[in-house]
PDB file of N, CA and C in Angstrom:
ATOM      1  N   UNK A   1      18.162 -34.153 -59.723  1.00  0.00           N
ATOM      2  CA  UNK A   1      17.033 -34.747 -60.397  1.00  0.00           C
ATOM      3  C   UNK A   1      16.152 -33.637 -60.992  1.00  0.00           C
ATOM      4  N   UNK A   2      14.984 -33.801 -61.352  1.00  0.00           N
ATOM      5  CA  UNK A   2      14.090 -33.344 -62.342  1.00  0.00           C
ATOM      6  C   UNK A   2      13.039 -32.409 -61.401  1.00  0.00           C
ATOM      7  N   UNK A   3      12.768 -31.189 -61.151  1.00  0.00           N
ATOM      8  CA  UNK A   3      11.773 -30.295 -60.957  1.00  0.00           C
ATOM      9  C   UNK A   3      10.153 -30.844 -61.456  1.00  0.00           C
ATOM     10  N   UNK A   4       9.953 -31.196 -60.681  1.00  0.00           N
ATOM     11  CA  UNK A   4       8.016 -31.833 -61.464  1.00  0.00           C
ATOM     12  C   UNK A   4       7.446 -30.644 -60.943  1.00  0.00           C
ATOM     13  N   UNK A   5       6.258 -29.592 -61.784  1.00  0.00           N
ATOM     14  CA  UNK A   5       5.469 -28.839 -61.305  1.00  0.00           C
ATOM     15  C   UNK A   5       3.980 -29.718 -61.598  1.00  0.00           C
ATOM     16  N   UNK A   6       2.912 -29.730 -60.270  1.00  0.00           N
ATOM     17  CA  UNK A   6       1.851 -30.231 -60.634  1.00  0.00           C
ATOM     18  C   UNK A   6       0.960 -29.530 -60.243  1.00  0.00           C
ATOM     19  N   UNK A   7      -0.151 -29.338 -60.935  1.00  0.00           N
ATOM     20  CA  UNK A   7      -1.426 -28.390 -60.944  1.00  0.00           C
ATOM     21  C   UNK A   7      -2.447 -29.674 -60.709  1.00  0.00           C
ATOM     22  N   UNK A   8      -3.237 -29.044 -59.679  1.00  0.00           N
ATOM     23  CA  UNK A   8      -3.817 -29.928 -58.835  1.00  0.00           C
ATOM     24  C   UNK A   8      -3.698 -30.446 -57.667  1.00  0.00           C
ATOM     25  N   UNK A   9      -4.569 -30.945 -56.545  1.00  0.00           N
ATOM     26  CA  UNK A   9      -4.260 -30.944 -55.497  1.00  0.00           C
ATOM     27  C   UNK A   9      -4.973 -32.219 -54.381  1.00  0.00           C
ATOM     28  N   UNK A  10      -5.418 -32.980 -55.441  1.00  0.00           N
ATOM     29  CA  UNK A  10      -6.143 -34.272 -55.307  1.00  0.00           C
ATOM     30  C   UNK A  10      -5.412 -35.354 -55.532  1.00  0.00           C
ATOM     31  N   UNK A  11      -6.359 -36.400 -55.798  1.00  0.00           N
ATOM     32  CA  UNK A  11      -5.928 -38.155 -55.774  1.00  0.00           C
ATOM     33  C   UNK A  11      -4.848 -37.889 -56.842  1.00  0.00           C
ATOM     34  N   UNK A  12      -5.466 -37.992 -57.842  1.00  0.00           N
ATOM     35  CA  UNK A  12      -4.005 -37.773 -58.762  1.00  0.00           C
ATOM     36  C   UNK A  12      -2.751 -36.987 -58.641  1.00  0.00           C
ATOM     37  N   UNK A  13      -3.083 -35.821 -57.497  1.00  0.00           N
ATOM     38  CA  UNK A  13      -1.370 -34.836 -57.837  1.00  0.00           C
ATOM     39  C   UNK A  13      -0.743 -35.840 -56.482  1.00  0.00           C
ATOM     40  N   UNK A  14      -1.814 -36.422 -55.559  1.00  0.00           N
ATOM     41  CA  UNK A  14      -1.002 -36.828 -54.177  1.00  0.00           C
ATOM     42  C   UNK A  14      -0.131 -38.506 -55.059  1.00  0.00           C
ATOM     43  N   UNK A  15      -1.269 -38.765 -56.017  1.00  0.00           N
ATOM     44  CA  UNK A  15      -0.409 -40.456 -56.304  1.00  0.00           C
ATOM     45  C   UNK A  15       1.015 -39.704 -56.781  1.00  0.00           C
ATOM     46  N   UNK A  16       1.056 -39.211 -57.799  1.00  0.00           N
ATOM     47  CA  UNK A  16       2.182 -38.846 -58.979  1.00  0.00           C
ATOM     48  C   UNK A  16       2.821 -38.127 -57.724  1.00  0.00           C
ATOM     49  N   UNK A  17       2.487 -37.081 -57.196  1.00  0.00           N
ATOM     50  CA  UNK A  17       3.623 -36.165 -56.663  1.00  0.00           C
ATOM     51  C   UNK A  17       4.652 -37.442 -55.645  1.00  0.00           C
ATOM     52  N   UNK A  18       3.724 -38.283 -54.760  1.00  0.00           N
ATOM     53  CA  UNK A  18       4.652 -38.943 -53.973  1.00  0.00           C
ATOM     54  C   UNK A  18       5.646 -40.034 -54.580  1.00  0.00           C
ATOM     55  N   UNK A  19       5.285 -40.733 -55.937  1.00  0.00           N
ATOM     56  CA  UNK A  19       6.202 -41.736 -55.833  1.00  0.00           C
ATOM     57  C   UNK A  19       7.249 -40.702 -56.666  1.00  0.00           C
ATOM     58  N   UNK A  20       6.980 -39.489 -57.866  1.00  0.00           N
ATOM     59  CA  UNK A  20       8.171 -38.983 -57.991  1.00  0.00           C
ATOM     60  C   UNK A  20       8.956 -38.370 -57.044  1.00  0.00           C
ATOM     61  N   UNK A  21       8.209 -37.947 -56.045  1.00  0.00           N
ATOM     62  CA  UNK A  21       9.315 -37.341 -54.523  1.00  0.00           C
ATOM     63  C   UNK A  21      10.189 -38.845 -53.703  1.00  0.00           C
ATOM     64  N   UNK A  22       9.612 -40.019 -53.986  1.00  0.00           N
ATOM     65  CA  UNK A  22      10.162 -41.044 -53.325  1.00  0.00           C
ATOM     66  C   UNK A  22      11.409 -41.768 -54.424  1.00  0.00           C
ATOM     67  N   UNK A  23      11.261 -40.981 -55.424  1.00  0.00           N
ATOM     68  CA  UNK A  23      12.548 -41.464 -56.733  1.00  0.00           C
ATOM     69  C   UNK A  23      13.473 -39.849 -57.040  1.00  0.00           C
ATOM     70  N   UNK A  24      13.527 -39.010 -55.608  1.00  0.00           N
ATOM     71  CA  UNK A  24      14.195 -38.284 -55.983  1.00  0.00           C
ATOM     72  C   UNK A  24      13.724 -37.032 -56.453  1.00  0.00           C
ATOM     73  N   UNK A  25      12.958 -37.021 -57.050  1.00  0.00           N
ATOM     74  CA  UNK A  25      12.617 -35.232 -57.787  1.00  0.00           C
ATOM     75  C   UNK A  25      11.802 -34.718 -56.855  1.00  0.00           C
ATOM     76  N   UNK A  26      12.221 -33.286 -57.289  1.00  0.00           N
ATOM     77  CA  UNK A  26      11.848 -32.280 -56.432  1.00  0.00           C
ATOM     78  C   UNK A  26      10.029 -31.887 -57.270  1.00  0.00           C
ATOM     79  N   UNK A  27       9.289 -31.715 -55.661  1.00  0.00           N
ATOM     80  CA  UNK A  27       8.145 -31.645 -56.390  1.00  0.00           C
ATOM     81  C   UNK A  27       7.526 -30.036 -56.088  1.00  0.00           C
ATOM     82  N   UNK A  28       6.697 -29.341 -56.647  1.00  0.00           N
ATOM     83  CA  UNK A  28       6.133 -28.115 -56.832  1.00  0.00           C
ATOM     84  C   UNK A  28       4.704 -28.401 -57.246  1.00  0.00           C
ATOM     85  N   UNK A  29       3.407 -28.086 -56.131  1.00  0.00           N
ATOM     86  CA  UNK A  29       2.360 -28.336 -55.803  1.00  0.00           C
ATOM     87  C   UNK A  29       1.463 -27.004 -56.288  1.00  0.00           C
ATOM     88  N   UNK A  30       0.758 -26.780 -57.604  1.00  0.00           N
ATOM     89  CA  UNK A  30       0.247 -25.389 -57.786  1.00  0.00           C
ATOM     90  C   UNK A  30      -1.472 -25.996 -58.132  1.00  0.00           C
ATOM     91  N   UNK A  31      -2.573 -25.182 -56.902  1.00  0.00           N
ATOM     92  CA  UNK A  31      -3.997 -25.395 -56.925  1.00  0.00           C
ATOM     93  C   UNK A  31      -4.606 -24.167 -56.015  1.00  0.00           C
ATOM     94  N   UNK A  32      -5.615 -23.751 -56.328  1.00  0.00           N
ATOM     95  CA  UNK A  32      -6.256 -22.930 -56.409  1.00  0.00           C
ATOM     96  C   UNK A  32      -6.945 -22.702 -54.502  1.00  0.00           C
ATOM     97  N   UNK A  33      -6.229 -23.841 -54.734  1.00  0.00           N
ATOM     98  CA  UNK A  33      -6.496 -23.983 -52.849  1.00  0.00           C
ATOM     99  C   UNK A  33      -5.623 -24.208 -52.473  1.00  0.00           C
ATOM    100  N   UNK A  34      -4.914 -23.473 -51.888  1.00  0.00           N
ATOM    101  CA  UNK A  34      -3.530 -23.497 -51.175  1.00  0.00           C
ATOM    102  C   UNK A  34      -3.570 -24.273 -50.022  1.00  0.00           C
ATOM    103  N   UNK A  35      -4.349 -24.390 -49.393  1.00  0.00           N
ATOM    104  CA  UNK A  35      -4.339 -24.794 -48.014  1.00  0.00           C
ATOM    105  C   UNK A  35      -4.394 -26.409 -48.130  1.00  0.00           C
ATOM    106  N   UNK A  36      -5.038 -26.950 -49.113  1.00  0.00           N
ATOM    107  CA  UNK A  36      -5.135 -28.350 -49.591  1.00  0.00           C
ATOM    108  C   UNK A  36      -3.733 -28.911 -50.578  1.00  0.00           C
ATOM    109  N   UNK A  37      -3.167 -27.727 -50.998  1.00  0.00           N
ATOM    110  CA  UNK A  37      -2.021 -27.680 -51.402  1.00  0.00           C
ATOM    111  C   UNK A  37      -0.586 -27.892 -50.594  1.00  0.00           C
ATOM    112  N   UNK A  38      -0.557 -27.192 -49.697  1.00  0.00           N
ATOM    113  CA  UNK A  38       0.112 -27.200 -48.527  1.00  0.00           C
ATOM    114  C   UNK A  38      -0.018 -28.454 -47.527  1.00  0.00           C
ATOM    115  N   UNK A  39      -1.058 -28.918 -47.722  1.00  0.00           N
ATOM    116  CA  UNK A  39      -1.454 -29.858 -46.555  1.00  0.00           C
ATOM    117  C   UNK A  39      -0.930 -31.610 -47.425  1.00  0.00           C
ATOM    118  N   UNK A  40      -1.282 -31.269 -48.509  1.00  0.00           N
ATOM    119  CA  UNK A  40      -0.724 -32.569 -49.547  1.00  0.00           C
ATOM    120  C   UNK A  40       0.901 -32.598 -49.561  1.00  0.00           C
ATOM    121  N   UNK A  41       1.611 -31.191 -49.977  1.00  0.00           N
ATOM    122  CA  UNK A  41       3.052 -30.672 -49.821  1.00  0.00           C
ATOM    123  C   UNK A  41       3.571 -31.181 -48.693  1.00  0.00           C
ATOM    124  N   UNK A  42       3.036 -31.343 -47.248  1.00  0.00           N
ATOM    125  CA  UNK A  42       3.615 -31.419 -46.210  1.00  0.00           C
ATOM    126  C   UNK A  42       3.527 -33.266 -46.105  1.00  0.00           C
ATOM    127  N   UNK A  43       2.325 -33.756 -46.410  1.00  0.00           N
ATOM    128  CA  UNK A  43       2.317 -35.539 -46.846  1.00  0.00           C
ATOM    129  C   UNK A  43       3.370 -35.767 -47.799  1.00  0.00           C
ATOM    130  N   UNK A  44       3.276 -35.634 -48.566  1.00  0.00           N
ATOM    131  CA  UNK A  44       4.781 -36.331 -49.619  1.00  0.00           C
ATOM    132  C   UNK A  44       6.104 -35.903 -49.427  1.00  0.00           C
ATOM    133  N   UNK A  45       6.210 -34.797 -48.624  1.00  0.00           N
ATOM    134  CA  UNK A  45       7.638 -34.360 -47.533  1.00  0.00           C
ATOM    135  C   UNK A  45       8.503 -34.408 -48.616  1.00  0.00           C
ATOM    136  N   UNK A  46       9.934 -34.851 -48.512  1.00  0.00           N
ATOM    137  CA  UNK A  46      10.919 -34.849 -49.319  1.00  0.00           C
ATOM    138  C   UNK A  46      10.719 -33.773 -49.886  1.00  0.00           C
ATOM    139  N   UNK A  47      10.647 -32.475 -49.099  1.00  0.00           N
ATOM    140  CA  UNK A  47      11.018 -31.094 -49.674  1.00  0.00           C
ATOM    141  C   UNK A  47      10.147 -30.603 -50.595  1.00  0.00           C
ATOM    142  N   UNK A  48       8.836 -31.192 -50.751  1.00  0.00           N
ATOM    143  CA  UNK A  48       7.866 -30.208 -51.487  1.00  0.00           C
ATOM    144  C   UNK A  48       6.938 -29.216 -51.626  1.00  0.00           C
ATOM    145  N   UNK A  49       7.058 -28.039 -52.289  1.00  0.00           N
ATOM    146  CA  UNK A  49       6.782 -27.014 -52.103  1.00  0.00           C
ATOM    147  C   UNK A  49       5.312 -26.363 -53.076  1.00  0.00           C
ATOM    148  N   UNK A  50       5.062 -25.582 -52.177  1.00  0.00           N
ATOM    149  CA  UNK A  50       3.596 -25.209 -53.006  1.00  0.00           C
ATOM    150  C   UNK A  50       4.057 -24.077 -53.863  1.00  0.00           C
ATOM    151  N   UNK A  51       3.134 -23.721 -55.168  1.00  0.00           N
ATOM    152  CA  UNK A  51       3.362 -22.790 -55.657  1.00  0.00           C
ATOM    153  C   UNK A  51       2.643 -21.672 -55.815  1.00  0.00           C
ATOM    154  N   UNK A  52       2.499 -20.947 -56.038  1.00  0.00           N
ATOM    155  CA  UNK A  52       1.526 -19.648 -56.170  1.00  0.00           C
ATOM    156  C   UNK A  52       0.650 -19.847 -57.687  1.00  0.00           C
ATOM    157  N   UNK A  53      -0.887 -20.136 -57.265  1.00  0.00           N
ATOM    158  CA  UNK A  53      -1.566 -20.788 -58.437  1.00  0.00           C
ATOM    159  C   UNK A  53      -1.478 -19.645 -59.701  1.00  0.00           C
ATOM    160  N   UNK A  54      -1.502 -19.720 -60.466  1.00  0.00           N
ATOM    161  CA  UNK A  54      -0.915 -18.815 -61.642  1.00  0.00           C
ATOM    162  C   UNK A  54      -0.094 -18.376 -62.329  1.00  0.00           C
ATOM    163  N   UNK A  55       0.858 -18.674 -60.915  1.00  0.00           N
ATOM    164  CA  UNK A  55       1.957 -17.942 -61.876  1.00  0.00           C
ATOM    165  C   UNK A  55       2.966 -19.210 -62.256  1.00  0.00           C
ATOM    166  N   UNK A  56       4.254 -19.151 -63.196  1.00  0.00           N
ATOM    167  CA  UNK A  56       4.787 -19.636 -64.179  1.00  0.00           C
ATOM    168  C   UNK A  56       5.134 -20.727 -63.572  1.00  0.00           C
ATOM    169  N   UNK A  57       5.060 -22.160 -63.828  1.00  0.00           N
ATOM    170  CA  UNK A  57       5.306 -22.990 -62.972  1.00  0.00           C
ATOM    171  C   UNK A  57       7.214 -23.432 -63.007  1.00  0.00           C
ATOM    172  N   UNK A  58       7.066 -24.012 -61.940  1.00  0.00           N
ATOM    173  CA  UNK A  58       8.712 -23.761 -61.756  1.00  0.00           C
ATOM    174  C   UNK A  58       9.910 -24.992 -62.405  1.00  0.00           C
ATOM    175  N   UNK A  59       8.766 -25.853 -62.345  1.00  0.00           N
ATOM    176  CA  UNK A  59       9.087 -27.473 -63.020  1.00  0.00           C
ATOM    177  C   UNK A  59       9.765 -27.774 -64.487  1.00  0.00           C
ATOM    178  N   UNK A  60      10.742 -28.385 -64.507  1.00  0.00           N
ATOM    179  CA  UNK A  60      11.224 -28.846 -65.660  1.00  0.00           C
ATOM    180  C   UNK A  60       9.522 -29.595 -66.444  1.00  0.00           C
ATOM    181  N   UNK A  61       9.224 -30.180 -65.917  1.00  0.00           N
ATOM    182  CA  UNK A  61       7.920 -30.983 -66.179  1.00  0.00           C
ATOM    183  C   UNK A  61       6.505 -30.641 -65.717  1.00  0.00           C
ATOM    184  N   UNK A  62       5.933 -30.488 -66.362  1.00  0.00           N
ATOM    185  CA  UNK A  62       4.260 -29.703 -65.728  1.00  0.00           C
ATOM    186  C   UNK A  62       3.336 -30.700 -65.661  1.00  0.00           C
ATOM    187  N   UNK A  63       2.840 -31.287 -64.509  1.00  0.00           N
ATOM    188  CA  UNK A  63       1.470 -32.107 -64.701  1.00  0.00           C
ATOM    189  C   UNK A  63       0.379 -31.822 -64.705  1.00  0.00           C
ATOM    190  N   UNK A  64      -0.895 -31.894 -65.162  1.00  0.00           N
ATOM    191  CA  UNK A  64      -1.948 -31.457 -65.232  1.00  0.00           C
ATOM    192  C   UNK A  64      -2.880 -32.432 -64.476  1.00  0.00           C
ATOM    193  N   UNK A  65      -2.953 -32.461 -63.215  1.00  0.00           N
ATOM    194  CA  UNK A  65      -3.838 -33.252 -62.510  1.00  0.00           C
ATOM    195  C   UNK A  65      -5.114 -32.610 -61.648  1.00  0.00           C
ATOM    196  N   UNK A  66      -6.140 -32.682 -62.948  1.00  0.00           N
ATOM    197  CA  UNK A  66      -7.206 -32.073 -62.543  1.00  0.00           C
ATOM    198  C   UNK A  66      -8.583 -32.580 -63.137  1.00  0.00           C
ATOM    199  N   UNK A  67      -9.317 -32.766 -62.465  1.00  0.00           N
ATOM    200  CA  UNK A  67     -10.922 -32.903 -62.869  1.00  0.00           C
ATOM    201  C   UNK A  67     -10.872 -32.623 -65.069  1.00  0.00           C
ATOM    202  N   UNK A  68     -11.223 -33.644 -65.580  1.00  0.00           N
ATOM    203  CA  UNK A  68     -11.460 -32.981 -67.130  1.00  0.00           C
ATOM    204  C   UNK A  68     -12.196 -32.133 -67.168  1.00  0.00           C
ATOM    205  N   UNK A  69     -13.613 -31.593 -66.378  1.00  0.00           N
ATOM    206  CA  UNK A  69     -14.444 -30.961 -66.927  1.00  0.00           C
ATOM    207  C   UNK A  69     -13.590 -29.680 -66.969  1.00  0.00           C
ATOM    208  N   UNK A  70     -12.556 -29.201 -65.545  1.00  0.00           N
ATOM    209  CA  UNK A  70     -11.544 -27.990 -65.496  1.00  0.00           C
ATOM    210  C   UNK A  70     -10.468 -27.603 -65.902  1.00  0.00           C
ATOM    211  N   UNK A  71     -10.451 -28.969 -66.892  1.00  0.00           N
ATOM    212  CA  UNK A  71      -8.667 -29.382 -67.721  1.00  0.00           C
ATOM    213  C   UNK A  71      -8.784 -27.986 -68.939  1.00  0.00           C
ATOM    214  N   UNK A  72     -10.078 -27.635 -69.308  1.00  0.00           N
ATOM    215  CA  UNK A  72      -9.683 -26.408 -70.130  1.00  0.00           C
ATOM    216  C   UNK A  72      -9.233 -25.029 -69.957  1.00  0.00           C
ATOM    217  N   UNK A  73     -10.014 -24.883 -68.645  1.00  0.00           N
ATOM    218  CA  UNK A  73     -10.231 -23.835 -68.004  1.00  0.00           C
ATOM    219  C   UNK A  73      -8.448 -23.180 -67.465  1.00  0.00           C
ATOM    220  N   UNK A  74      -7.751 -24.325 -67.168  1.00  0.00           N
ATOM    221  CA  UNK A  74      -6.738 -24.815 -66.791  1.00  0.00           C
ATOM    222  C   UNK A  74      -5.602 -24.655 -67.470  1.00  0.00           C
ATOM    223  N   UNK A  75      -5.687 -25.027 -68.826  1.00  0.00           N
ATOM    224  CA  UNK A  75      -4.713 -25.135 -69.777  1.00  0.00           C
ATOM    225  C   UNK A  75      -5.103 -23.639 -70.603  1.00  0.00           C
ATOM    226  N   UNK A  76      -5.985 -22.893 -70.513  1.00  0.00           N
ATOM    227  CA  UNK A  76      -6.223 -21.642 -71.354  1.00  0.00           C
ATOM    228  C   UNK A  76      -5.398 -20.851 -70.421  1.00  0.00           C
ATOM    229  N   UNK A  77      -5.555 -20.842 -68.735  1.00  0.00           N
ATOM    230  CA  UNK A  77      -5.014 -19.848 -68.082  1.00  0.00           C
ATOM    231  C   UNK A  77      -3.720 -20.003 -68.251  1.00  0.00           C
ATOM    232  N   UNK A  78      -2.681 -21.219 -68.174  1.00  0.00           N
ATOM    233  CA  UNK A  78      -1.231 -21.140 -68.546  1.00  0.00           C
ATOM    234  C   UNK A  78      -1.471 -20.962 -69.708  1.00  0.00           C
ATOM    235  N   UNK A  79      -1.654 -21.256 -70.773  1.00  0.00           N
ATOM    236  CA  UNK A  79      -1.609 -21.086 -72.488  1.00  0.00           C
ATOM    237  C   UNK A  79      -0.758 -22.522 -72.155  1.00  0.00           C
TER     238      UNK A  79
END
């Protein structure tokens, strides 16, 4: 199946990350707080892994699940 990388580590990365981990894809958890990262990673199980916030995400698919006011801040640091 499909690599999902998601940036963010809230309501939105926990909805999206779990039902795509419950249809199979592998999920990749990248936020600036690891520990909230990790702790969401270990809830949606089916093998999902945190990523190291910054660097290149690993996902066939990139989600952007984050607060709008930080959606720029966000999308300038990946380009």
């Amino acid at each position: 199946m499909t690599t999902i990388s998601i940036i963010g580590s809230g309501n939105m990365a926990n909805a999206i990350g779990t039902r795509a981990a419950k249809h199979g894809h592998t999920i990749e958890l990248m936020s600036r707080d690891t520990a909230k990262a990790q702790a969401l990673a270990d809830q949606i199980g089916n093998g999902a892994t945190v990523g190291t916030y910054g660097a290149t995400p690993a996902g066939d698919i990139v989600i952007l699940a984050v607060l709008y006011a930080g959606a720029v801040d966000v999308v300038k640091h990946y380009g």
